[in-house]
C-alpha atoms as a PDB file:
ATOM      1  CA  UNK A   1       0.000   0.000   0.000  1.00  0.00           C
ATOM      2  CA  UNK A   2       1.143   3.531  -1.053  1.00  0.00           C
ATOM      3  CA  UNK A   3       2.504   5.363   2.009  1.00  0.00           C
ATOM      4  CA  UNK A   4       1.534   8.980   2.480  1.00  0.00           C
ATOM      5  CA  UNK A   5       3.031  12.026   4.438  1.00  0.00           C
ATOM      6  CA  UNK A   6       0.553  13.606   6.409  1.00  0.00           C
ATOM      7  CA  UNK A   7       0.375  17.451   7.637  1.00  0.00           C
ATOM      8  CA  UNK A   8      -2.488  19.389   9.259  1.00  0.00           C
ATOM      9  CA  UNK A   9      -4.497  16.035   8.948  1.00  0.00           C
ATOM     10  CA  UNK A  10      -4.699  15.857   4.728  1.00  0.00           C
ATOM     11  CA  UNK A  11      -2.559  14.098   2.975  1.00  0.00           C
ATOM     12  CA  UNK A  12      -0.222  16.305   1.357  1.00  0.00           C
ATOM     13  CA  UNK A  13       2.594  14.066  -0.451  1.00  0.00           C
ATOM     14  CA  UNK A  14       2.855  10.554  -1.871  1.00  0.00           C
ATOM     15  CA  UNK A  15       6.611   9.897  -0.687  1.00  0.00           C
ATOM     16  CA  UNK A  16       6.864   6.976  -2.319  1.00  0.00           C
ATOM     17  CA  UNK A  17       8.120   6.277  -6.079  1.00  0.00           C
ATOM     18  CA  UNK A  18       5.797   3.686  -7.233  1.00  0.00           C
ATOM     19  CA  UNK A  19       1.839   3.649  -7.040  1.00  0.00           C
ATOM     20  CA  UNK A  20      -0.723   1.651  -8.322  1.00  0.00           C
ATOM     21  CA  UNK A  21      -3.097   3.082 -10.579  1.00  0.00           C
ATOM     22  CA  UNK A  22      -6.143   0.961 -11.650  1.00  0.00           C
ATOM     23  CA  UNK A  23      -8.056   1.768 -15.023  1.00  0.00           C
ATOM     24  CA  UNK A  24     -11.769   0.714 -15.135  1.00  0.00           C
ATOM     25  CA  UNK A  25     -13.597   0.218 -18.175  1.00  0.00           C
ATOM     26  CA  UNK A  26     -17.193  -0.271 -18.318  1.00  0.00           C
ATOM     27  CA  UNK A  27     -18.547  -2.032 -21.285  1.00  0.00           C
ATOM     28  CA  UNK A  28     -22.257  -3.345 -22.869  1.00  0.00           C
ATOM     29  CA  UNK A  29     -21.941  -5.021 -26.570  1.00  0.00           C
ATOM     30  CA  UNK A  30     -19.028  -3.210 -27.553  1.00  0.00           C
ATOM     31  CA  UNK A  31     -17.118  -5.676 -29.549  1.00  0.00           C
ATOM     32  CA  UNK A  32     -16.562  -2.761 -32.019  1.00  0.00           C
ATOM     33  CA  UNK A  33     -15.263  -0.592 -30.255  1.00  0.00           C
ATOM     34  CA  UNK A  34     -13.158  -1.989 -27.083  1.00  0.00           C
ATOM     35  CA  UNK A  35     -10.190  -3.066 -28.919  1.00  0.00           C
ATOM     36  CA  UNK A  36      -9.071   0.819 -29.376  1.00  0.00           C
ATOM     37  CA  UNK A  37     -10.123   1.303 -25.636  1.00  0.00           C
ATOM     38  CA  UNK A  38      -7.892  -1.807 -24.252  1.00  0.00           C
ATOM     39  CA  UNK A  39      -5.063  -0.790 -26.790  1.00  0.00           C
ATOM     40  CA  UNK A  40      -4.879   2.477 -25.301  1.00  0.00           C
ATOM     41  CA  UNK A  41      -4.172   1.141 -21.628  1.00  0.00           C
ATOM     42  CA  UNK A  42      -1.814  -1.595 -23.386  1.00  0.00           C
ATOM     43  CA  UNK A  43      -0.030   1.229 -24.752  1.00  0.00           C
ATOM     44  CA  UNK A  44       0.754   3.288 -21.498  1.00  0.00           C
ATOM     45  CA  UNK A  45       4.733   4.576 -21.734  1.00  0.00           C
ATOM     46  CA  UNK A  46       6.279   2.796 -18.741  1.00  0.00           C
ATOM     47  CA  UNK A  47       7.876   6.660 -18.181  1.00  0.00           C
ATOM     48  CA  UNK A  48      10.202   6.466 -15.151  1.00  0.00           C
ATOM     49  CA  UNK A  49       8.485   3.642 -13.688  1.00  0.00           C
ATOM     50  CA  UNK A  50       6.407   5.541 -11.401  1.00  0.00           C
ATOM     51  CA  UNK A  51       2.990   3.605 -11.635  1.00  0.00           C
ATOM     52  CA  UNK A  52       2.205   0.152 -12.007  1.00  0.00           C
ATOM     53  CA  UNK A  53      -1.629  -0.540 -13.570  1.00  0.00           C
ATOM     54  CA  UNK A  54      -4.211  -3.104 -12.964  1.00  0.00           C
ATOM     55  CA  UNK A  55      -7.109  -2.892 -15.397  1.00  0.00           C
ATOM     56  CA  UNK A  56     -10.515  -4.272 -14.893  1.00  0.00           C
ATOM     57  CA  UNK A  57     -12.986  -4.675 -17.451  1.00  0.00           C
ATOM     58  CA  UNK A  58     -16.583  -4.593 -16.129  1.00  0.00           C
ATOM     59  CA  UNK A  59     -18.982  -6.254 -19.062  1.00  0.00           C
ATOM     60  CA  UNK A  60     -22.694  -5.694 -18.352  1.00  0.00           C
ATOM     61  CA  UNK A  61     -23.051  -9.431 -19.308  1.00  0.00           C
ATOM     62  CA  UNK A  62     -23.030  -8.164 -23.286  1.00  0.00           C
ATOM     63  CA  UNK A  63     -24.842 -10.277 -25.994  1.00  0.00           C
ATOM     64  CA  UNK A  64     -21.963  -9.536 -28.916  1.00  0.00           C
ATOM     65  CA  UNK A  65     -18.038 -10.562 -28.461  1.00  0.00           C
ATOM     66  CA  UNK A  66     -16.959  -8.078 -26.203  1.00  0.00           C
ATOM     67  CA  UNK A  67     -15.710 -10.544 -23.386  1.00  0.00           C
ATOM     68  CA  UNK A  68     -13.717 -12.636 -26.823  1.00  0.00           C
ATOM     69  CA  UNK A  69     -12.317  -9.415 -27.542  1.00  0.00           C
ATOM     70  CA  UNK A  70     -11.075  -8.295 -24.170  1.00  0.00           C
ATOM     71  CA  UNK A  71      -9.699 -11.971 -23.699  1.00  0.00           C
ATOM     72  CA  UNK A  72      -7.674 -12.324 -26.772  1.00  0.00           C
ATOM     73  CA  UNK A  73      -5.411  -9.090 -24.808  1.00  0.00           C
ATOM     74  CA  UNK A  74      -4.980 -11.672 -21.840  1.00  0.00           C
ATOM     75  CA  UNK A  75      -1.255 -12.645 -22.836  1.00  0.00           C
ATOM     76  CA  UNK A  76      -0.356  -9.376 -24.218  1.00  0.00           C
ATOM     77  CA  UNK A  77      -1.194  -7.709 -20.907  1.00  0.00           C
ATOM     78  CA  UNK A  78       0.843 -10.093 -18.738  1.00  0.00           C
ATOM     79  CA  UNK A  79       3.891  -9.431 -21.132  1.00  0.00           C
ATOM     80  CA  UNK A  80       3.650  -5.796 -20.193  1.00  0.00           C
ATOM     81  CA  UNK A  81       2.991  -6.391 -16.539  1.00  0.00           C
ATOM     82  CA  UNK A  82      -0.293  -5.348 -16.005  1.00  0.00           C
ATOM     83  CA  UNK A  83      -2.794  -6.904 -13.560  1.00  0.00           C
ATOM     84  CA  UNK A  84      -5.680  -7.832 -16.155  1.00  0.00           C
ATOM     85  CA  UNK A  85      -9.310  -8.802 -14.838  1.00  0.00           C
ATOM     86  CA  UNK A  86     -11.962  -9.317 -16.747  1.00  0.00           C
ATOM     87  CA  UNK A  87     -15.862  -9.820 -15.140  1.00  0.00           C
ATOM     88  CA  UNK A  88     -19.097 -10.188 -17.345  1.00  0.00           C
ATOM     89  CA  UNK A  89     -22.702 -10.086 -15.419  1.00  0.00           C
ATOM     90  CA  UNK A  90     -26.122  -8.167 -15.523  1.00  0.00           C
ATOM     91  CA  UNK A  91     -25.816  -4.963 -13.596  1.00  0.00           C
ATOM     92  CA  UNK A  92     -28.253  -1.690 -13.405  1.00  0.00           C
ATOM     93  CA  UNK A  93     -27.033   0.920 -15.370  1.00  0.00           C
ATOM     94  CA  UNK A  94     -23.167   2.496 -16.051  1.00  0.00           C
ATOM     95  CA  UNK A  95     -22.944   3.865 -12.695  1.00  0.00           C
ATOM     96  CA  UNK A  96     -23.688   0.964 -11.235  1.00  0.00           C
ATOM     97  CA  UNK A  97     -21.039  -1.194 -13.251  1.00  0.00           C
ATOM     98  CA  UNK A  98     -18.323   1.623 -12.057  1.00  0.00           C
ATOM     99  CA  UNK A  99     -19.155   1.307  -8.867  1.00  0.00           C
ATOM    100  CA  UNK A 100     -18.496  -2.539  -9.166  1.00  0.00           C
ATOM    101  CA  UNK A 101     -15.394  -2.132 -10.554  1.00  0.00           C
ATOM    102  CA  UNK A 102     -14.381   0.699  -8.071  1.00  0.00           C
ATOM    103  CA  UNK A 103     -15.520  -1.976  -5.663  1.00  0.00           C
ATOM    104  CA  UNK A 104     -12.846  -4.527  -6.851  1.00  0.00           C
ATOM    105  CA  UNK A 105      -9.903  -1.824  -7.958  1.00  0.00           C
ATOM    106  CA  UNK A 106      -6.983  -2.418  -5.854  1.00  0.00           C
ATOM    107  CA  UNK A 107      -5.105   1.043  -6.722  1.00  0.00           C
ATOM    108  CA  UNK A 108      -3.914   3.979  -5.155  1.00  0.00           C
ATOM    109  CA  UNK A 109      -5.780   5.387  -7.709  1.00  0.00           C
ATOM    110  CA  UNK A 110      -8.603   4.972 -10.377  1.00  0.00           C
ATOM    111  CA  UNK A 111      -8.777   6.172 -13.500  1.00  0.00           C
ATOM    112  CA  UNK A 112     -12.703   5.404 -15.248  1.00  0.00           C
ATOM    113  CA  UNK A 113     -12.088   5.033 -19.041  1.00  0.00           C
ATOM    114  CA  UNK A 114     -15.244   4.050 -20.931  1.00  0.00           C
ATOM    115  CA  UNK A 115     -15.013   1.683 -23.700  1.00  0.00           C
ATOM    116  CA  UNK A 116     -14.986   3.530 -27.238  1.00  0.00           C
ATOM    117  CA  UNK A 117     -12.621   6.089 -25.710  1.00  0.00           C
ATOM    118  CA  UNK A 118      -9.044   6.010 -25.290  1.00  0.00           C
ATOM    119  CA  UNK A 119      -6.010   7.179 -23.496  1.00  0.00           C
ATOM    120  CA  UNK A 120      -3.128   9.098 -24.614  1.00  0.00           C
ATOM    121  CA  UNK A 121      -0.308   6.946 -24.560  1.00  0.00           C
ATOM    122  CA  UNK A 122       1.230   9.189 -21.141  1.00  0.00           C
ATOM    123  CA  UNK A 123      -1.923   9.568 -19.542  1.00  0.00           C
ATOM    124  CA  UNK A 124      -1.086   6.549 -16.739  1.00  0.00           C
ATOM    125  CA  UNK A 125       2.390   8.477 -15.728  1.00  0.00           C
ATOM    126  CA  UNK A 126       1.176  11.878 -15.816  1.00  0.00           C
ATOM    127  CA  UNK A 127      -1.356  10.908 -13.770  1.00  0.00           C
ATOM    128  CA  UNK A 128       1.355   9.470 -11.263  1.00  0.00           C
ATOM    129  CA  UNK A 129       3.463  11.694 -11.337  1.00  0.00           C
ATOM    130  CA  UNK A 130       0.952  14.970 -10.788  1.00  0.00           C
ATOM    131  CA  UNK A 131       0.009  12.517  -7.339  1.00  0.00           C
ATOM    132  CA  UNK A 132       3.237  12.367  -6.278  1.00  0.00           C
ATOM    133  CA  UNK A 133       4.090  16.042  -7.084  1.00  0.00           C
ATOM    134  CA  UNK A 134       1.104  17.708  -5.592  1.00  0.00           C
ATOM    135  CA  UNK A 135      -0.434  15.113  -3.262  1.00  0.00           C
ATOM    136  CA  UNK A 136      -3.751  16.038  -4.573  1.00  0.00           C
ATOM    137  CA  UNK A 137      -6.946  14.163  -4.109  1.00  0.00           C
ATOM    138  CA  UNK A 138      -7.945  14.559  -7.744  1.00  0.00           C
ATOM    139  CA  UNK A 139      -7.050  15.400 -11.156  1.00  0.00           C
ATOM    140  CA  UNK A 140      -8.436  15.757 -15.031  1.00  0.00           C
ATOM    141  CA  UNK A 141      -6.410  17.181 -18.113  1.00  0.00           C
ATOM    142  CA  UNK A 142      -7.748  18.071 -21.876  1.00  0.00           C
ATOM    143  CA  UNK A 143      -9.322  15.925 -23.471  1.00  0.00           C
ATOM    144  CA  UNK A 144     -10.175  15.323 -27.204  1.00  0.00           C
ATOM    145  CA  UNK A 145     -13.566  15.231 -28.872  1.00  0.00           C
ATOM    146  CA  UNK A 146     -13.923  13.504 -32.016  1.00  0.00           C
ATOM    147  CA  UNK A 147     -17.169  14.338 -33.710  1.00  0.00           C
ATOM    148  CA  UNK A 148     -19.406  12.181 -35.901  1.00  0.00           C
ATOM    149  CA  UNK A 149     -18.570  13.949 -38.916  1.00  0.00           C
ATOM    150  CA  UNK A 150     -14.821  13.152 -38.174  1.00  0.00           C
ATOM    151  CA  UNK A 151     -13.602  16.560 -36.834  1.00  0.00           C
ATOM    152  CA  UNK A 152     -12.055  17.391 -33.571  1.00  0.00           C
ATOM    153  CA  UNK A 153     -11.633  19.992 -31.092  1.00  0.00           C
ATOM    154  CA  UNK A 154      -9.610  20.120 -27.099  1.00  0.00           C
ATOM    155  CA  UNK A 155     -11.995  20.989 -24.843  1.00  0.00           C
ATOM    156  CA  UNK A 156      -9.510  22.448 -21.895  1.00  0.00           C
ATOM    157  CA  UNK A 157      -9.465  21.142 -18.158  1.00  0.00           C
ATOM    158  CA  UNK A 158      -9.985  24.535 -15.740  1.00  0.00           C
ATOM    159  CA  UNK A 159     -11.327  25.630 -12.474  1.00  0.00           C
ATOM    160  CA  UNK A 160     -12.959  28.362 -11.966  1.00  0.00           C
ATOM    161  CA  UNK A 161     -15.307  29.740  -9.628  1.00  0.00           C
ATOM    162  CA  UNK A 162     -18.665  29.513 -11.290  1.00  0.00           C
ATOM    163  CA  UNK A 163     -18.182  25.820 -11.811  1.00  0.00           C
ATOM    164  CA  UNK A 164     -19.852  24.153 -15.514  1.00  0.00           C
ATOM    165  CA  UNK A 165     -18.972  20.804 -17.025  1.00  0.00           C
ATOM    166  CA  UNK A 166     -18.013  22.790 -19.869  1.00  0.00           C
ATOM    167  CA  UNK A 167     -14.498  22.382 -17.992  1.00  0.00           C
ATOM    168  CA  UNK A 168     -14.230  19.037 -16.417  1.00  0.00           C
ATOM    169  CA  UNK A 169     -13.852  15.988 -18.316  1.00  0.00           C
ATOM    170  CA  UNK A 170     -14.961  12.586 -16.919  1.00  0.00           C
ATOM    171  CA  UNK A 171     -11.876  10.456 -19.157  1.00  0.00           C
ATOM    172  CA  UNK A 172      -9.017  12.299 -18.126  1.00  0.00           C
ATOM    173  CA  UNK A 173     -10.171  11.703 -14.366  1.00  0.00           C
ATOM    174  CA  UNK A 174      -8.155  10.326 -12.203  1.00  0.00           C
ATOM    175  CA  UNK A 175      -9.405   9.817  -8.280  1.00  0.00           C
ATOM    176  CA  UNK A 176      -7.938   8.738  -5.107  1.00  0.00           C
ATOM    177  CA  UNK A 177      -8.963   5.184  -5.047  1.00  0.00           C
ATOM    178  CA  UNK A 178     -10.560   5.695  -1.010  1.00  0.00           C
ATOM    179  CA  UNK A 179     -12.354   8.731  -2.046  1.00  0.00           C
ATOM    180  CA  UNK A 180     -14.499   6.850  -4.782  1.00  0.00           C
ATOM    181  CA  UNK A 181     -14.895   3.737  -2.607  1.00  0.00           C
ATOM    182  CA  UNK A 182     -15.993   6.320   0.545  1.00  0.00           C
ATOM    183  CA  UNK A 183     -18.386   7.898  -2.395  1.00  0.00           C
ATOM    184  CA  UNK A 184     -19.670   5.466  -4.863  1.00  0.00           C
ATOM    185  CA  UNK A 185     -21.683   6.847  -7.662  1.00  0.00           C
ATOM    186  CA  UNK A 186     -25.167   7.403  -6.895  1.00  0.00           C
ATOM    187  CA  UNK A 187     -26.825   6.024  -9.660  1.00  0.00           C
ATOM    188  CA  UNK A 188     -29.629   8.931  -9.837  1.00  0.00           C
ATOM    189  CA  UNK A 189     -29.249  10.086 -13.272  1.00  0.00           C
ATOM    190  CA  UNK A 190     -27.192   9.743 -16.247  1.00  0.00           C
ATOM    191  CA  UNK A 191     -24.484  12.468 -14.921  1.00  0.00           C
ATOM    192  CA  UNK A 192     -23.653  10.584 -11.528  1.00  0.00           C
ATOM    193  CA  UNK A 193     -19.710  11.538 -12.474  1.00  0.00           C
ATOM    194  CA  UNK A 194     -19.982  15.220 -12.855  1.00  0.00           C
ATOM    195  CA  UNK A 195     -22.320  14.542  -9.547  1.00  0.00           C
ATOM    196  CA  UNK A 196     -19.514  13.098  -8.050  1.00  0.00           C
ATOM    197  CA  UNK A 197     -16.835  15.812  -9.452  1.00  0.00           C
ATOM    198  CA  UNK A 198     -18.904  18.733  -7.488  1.00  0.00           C
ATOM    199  CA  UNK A 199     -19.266  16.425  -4.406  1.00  0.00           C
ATOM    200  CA  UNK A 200     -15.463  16.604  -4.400  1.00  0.00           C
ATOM    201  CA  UNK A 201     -15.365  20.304  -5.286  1.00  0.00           C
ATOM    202  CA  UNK A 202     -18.096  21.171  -2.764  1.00  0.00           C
ATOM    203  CA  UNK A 203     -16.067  18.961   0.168  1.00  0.00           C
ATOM    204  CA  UNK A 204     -12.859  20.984  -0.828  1.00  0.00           C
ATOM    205  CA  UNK A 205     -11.349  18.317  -1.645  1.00  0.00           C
ATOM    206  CA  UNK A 206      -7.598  19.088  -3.181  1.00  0.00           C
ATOM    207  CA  UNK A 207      -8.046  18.834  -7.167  1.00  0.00           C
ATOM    208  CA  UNK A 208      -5.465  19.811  -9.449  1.00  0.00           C
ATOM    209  CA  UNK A 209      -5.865  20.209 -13.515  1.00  0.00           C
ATOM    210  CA  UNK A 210      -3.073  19.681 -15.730  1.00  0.00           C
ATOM    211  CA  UNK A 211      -3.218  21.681 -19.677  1.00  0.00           C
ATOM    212  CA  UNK A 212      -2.512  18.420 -21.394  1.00  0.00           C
ATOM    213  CA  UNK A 213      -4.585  16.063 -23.768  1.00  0.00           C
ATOM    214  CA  UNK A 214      -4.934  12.676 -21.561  1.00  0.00           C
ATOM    215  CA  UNK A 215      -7.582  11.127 -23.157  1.00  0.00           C
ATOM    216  CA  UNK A 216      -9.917  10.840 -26.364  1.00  0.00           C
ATOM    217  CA  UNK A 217     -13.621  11.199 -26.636  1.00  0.00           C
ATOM    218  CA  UNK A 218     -15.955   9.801 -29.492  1.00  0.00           C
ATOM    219  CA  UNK A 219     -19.279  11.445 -29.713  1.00  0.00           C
ATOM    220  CA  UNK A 220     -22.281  10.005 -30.464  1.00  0.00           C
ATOM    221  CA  UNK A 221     -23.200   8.165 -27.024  1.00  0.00           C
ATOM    222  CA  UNK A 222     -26.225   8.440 -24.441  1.00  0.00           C
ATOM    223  CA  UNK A 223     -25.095  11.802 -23.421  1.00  0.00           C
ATOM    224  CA  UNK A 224     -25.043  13.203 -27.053  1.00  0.00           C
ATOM    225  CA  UNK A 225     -27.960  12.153 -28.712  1.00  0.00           C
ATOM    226  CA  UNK A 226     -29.933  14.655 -30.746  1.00  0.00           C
ATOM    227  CA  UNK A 227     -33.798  14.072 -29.183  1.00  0.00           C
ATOM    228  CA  UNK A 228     -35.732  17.029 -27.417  1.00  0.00           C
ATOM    229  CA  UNK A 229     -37.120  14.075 -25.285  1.00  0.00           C
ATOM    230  CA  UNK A 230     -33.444  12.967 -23.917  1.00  0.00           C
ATOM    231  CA  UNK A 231     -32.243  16.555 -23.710  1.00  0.00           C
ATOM    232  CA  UNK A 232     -35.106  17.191 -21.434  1.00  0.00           C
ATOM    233  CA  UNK A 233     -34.351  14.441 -19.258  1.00  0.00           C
ATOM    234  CA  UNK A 234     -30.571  15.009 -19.288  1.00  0.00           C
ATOM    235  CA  UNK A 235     -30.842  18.790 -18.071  1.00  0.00           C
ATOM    236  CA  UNK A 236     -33.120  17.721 -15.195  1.00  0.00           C
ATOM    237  CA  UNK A 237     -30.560  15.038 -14.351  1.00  0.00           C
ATOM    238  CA  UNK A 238     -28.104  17.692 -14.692  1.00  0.00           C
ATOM    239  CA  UNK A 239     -29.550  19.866 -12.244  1.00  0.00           C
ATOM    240  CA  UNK A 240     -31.117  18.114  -9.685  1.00  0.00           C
ATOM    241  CA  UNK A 241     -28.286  14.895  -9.262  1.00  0.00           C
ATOM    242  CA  UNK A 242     -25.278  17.206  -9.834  1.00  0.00           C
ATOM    243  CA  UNK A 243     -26.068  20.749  -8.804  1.00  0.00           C
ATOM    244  CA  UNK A 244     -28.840  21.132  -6.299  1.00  0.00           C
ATOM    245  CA  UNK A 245     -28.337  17.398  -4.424  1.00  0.00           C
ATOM    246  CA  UNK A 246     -24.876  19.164  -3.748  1.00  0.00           C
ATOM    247  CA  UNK A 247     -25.745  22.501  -2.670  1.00  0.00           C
ATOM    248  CA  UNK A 248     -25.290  24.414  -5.908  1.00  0.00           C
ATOM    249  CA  UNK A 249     -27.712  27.673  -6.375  1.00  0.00           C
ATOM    250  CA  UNK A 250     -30.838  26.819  -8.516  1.00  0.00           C
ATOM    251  CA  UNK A 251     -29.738  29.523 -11.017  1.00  0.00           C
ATOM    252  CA  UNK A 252     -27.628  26.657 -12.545  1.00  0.00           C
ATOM    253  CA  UNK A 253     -30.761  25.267 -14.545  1.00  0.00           C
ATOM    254  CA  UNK A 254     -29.102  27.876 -17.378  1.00  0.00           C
ATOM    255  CA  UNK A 255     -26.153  26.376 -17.333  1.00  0.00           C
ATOM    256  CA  UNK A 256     -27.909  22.734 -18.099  1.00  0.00           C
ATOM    257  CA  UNK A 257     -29.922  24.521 -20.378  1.00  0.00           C
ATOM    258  CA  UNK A 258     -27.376  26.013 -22.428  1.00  0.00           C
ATOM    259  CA  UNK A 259     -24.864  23.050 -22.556  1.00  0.00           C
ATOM    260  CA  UNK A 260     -27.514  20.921 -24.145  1.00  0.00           C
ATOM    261  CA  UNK A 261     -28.483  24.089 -26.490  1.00  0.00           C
ATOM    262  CA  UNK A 262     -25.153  23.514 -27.457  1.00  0.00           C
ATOM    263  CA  UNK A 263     -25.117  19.998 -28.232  1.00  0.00           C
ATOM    264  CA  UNK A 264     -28.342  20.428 -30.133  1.00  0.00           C
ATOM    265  CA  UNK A 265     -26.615  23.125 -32.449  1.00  0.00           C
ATOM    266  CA  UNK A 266     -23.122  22.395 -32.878  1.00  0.00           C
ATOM    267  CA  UNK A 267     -23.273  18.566 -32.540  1.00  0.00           C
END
């Protein structure tokens, strides 16, 4: 277990060189699109050795070949030293399979990377590394968005003091493994992260952001879809799970309102 130096009662410091940093990825019939997900982790630069990973993929008990595909990465995983686990059973919703595999993660800290995104190839040592610089108790990065018509953009990692999701990204997120087990997901809505992320904020929790592109983000999925219905529903969720079950001022409906005007006009 990771040692810590402790002043004023927080943990300030990881003093020592190596931690363990456990990847997560959540997964439902996504033979497609899991190989570039797993390839990502497989692909981590070993850096100065600071981290070691375990990776757990949690399958939703999936219809297609997802568990075939994760397995056929069994041997190349054990080459490069990673701790490899792979469960398939019914669960009750995404938040509910994270909190399965935050359950089972035996890290320092967890990193949640969904299957059909992917990581930079430094993403696992930067993380490190920021831990054992700052001693923080969280940390996101850039990330970037790849649109359906095949475009991109870096949407930037910031804090500021009217907080909107417009500046935290759930990929590049990387926790201190106690915090999420102390805090498991809800499972109100379909925003439980960004729930979680203010929780944190709210708490004062220490949370650092670093200006680099960690991780990669394909559009297209449950919280993107183009349907008046499901925009409703996800500004509601929005506000009630992340902003006002956390304290936040009810003038943050506009902020739900406009990010979702946004999706509906720029895609």
């Amino acid at each position: 277990m990771l040692a810590r130096h402790v002043s004023g009662g927080r943990p300030t410091k990881f003093i020592e060189e190596i931690m363990k940093l456990t990847v997560i990825t959540i997964a439902y019939n996504s033979a497609k699109d899991i190989g570039r997900t797993i390839e990502s982790v497989l692909a981590q630069e070993q850096g100065d050795n600071s981290c070691t990973i375990e990776y757990l993929i949690v399958d939703g008990a999936s219809s297609d070949d997802t568990v075939s595909v994760a397995e056929s990465y069994i041997t190349a995983m054990k080459n490069r030293g990673i701790e490899y686990r792979i469960s398939s059973e019914p669960d009750k919703g995404i938040y509910d399979a994270m909190n399965k595999g935050i359950d089972r993660a035996t890290g320092d800290i967890i990193g949640i990377l969904n299957s059909g995104d992917w990581y930079e190839p430094t993403a696992a040592v930067t993380a490190a590394n920021t831990f054992a610089d700052t001693g923080c108790d969280l940390v996101y990065a850039n990330i970037r968005i790849h649109k359906i018509d095949g475009n991109t953009f870096v949407k930037k990692a910031r804090q500021r003091r009217f907080q909107t999701s417009r500046d935290w990204n759930h990929p590049t997120t990387f926790v201190r493994a106690a915090l999420y087990k102390q805090y498991p997901f809800r499972c109100l809505g379909i925003h439980d992260d960004y729930g979680f992320f203010l929780q944190m904020r709210r708490q004062g929790r220490h949370i650092v952001t670093v200006d680099k592109v960690l991780a990669n983000f394909a559009m297209g999925g449950a919280s993107n879809r183009k349907d008046l219905k499901a925009a409703k529903k996800r500004i509601m969720d929005r506000y009630r799970y992340c902003y006002r079950i956390n304290g936040y001022s009810r003038l943050y409906i506009l902020e739900c309102v406009v990010i979702e005007a946004a999706k509906m006009l720029l895609g």
